[in-house]
Protein backbone atom coordinates (compact mmCIF):
# COMPACT_ATOMS: atom_id res chain seq x y z
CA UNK A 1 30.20 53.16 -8.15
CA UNK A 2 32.09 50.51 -8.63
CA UNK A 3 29.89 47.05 -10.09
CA UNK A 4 30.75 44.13 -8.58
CA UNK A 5 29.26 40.46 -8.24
CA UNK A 6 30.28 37.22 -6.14
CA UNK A 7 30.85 34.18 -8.07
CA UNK A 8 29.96 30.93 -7.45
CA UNK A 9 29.13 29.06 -4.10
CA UNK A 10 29.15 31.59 -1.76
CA UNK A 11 26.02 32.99 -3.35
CA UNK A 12 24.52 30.59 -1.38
CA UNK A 13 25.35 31.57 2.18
CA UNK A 14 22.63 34.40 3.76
CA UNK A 15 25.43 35.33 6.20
CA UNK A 16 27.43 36.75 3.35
CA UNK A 17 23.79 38.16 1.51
CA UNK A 18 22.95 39.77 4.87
CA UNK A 19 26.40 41.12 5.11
CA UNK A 20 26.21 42.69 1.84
CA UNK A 21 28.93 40.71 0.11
CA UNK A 22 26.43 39.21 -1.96
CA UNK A 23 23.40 40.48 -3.49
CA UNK A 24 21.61 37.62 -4.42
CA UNK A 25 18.87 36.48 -1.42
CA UNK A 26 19.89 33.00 -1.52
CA UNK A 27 16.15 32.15 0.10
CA UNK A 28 14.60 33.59 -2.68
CA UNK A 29 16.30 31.63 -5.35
CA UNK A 30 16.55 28.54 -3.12
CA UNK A 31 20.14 28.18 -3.34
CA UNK A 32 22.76 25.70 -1.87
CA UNK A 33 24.45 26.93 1.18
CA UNK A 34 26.24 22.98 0.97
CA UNK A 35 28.18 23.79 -1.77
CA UNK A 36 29.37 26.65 -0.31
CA UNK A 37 29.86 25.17 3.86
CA UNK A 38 29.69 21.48 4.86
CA UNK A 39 30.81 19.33 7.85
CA UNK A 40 33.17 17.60 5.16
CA UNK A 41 35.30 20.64 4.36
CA UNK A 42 38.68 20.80 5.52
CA UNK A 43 39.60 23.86 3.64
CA UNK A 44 38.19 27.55 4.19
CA UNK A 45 35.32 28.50 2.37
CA UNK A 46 36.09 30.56 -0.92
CA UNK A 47 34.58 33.94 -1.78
CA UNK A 48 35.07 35.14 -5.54
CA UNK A 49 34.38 38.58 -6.22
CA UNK A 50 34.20 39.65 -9.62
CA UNK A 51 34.76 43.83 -10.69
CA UNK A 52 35.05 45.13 -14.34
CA UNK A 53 38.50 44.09 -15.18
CA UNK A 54 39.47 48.00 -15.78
CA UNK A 55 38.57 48.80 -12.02
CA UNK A 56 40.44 45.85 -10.15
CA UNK A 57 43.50 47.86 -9.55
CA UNK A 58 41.44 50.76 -7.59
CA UNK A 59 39.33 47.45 -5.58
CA UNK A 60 42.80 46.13 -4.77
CA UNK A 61 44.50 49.96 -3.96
CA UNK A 62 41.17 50.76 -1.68
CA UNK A 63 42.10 47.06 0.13
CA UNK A 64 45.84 48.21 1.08
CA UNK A 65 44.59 51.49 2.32
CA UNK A 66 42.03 50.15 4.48
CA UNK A 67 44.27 47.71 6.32
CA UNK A 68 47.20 48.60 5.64
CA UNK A 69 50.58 47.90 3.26
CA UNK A 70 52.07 45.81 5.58
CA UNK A 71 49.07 43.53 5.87
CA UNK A 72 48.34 42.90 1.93
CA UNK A 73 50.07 41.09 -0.78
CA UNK A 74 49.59 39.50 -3.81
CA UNK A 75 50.53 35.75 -3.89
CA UNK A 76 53.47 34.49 -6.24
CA UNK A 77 52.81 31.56 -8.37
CA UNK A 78 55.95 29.66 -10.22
CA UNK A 79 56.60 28.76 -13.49
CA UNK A 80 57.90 25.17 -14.03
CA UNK A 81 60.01 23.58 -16.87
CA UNK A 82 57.73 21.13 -19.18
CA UNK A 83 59.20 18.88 -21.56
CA UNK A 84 59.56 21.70 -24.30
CA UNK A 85 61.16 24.01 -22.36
CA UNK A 86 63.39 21.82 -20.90
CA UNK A 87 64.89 20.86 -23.95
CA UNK A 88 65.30 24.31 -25.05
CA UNK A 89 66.77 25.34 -22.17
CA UNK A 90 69.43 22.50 -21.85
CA UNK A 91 70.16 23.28 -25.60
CA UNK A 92 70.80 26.74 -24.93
CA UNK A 93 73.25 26.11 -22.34
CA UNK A 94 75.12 23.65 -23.61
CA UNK A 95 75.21 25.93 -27.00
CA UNK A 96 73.74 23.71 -29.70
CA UNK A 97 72.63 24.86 -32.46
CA UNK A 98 69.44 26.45 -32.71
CA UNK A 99 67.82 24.66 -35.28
CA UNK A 100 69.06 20.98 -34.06
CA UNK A 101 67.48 22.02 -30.15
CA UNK A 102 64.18 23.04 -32.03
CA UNK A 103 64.17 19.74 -34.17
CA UNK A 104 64.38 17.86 -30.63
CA UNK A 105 61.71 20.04 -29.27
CA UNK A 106 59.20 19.86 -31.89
CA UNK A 107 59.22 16.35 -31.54
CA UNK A 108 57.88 16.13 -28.13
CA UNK A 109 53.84 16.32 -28.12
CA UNK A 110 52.37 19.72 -27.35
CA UNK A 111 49.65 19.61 -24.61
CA UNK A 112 49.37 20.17 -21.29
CA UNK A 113 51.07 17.16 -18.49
CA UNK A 114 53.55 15.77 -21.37
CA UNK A 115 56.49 14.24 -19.78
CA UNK A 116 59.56 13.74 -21.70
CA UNK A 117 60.51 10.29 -20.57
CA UNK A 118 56.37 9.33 -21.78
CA UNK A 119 57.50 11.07 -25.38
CA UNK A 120 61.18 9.01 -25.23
CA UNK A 121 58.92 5.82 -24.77
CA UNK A 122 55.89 6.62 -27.38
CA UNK A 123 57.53 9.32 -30.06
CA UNK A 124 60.52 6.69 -31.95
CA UNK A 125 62.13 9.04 -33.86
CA UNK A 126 62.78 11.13 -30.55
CA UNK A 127 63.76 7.80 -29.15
CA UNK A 128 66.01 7.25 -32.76
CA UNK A 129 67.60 10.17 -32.12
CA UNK A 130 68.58 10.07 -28.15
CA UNK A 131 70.10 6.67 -28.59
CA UNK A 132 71.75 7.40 -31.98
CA UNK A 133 73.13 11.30 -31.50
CA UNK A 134 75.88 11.75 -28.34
CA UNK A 135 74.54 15.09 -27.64
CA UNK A 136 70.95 14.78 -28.33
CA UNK A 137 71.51 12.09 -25.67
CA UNK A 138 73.33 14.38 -23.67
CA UNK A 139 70.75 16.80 -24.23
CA UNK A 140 67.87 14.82 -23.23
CA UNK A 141 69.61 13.41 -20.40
CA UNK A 142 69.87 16.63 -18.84
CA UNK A 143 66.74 17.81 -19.32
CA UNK A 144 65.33 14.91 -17.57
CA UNK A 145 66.86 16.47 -14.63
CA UNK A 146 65.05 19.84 -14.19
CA UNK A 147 61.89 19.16 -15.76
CA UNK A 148 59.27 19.99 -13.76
CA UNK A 149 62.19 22.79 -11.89
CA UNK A 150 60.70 26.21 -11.14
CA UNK A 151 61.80 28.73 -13.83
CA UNK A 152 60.87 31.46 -13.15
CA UNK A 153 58.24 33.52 -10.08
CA UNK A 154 55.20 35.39 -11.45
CA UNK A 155 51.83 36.33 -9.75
CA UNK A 156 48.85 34.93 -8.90
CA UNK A 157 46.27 36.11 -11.73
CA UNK A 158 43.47 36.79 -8.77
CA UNK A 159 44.80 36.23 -5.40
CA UNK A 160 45.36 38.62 -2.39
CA UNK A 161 46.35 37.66 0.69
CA UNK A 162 44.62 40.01 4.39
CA UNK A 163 46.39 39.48 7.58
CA UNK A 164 45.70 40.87 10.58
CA UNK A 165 49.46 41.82 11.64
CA UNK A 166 52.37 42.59 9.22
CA UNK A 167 52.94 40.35 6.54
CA UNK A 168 56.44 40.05 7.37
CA UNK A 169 55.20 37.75 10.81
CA UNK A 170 53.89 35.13 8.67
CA UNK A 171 55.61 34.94 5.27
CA UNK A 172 58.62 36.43 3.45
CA UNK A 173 58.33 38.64 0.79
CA UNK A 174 59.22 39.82 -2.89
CA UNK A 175 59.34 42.25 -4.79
CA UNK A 176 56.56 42.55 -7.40
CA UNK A 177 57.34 40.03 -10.31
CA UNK A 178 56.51 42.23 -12.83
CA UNK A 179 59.79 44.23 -12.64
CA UNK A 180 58.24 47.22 -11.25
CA UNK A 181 59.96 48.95 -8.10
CA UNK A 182 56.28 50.27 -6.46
CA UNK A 183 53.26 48.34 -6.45
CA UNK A 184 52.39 45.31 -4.11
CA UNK A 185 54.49 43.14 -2.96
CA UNK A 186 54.10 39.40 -3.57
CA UNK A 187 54.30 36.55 -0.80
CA UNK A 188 57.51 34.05 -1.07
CA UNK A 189 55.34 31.23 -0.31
CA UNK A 190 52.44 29.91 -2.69
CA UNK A 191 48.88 29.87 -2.32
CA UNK A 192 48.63 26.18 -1.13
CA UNK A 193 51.20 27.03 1.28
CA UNK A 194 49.77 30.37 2.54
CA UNK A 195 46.24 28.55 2.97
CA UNK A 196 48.03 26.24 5.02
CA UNK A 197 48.79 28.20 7.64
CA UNK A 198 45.44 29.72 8.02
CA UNK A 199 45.54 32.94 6.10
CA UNK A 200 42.68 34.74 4.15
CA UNK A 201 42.84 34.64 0.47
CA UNK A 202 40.44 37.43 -1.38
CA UNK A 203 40.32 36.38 -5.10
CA UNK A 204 39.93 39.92 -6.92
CA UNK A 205 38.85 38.92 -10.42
CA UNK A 206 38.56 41.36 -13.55
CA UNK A 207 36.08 40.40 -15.20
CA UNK A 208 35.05 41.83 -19.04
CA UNK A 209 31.70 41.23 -19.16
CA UNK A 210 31.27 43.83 -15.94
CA UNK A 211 32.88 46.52 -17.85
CA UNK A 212 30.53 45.78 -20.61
CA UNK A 213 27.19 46.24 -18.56
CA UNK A 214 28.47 48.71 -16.88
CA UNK A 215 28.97 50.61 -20.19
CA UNK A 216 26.04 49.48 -21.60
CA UNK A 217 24.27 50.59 -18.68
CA UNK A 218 26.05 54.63 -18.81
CA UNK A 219 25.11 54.60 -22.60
CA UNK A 220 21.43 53.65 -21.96
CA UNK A 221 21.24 56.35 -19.03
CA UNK A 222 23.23 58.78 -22.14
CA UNK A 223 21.13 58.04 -25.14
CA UNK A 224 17.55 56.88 -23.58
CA UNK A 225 17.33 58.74 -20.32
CA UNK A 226 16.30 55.59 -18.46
CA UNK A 227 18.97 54.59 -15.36
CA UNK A 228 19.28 51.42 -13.85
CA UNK A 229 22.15 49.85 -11.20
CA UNK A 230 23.09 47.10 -10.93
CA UNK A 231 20.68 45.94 -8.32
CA UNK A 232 17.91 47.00 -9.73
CA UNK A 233 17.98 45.24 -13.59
CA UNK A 234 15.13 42.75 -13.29
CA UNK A 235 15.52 39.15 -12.96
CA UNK A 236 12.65 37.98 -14.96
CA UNK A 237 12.61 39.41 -18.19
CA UNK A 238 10.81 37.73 -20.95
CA UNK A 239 12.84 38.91 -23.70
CA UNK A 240 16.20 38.17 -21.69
CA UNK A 241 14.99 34.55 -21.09
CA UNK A 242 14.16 34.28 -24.73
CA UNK A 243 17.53 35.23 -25.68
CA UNK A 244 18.63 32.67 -23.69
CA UNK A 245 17.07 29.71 -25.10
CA UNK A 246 17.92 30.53 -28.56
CA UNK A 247 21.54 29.86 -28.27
CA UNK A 248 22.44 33.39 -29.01
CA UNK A 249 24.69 33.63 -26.04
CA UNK A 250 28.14 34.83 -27.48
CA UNK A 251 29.26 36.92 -24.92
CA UNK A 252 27.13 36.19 -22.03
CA UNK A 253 29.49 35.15 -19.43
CA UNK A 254 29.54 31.44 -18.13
CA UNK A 255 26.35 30.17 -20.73
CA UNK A 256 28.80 30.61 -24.15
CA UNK A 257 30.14 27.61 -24.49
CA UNK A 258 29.51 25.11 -26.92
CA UNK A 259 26.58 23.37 -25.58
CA UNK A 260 24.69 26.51 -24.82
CA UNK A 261 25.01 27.39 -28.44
CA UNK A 262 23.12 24.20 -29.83
């Protein structure tokens, strides 16, 4: 009783429709199977399956006990040093002062990619202050040397890794990052790495908006005595369509962005 969906390109494939992994007839709906399989990948295909994001855990449990502990793990990701951190951390250990580290810090521009030798070059009173302080310089210096160094192992928000044989005959392992002593396992080499060397990634997704139909579903079954499944809520509803089009999509997964709003 578990809801579920596939996201994305796979939707298109009638191999995975007639194997039940997706329910949408791609025929029907005259879909893409391209985008999902073409001479010009190099790369397995990609399934995404979505489930409400308060029944993952029992999708991922049911997975281990149908092929076994040994042969599923979650996949660890890395967390690297930016320019921020970097700073902070070097500051730390070389025990200046809070407040002077922070100064430093704030000077380098927030956003995603920012390098700190592209802030020593654009930002001149970070530049002012590495060529006129000895251990801002110092500092600086330092962290110029493990930015971009792995901080710190977490896991993979979706991932899960099937083999076929034990785990152990393809990748090490870890202990789950979270601190816990049960619970999966994670791989000691990353998803680009796994893939690689040929193994099958599942991407278990939790996805809200599930949870909400599926509620919304038990509450009309509660309150209006009319049941429906997931299958079997139509696909051509007026009123649905005209919701649509208004721009009242707030909460409608993948059409609520900005440009569906207009």
């Amino acid at each position: 009783d578990i809801w579920w969906n596939v996201r994305g390109s796979a939707a298109g494939s009638i191999v995975a429709y007639g194997l039940g992994i997706t329910n949408l007839d791609p025929l029907a709906h005259e879909l893409i199977f391209e985008r999902f399989l073409n001479p010009g990948r190099v790369s397995m295909p990609d399934i995404d399956l979505d489930y409400p994001d308060d029944r993952r855990e029992e999708m991922i449990q049911y997975t281990v006990e149908k092929y076994g502990a040994d042969k599923v793990a979650q996949i660890i990701t890395f967390g690297t040093l930016g320019a921020k951190a970097a700073i902070r951390d070097v500051g730390r250990a070389l025990d200046i002062p809070l407040g002077e580290v922070d100064k430093v810090a704030r000077l380098v521009p927030a956003g995603p990619g920012v390098k700190l030798a592209d802030s020593l070059d654009k930002v001149v009173e970070l530049r002012q202050l590495y060529e006129g302080v000895d251990y801002v310089k110092s500092m600086i210096d330092t962290a110029l040397e493990v930015e971009g160094v792995s901080r710190h192992a977490s896991t993979h928000a979706a991932g899960v890794v099937v083999t076929d044989k034990a785990l152990v005959e393809y990748t090490p392992l870890h202990r789950p990052t979270r601190g816990a002593d049960e619970g999966l396992p994670v791989t000691q080499y990353t998803m680009d790495v796994l893939e690689g060397t040929g193994l099958l990634k599942v991407d278990f997704l939790g996805l809200s908006t599930l949870t909400v139909l599926r509620k919304a579903v038990d509450l009309i079954e509660e309150r209006h005595n009319v049941s429906f499944t997931q299958q079997d809520i139509p696909l051509d509803d007026p009123k649905a369509y005209e919701l649509l089009a208004s721009g009242n999509v707030l909460g409608i997964f993948q059409v609520e962005g900005g440009g569906f709003r207009r």
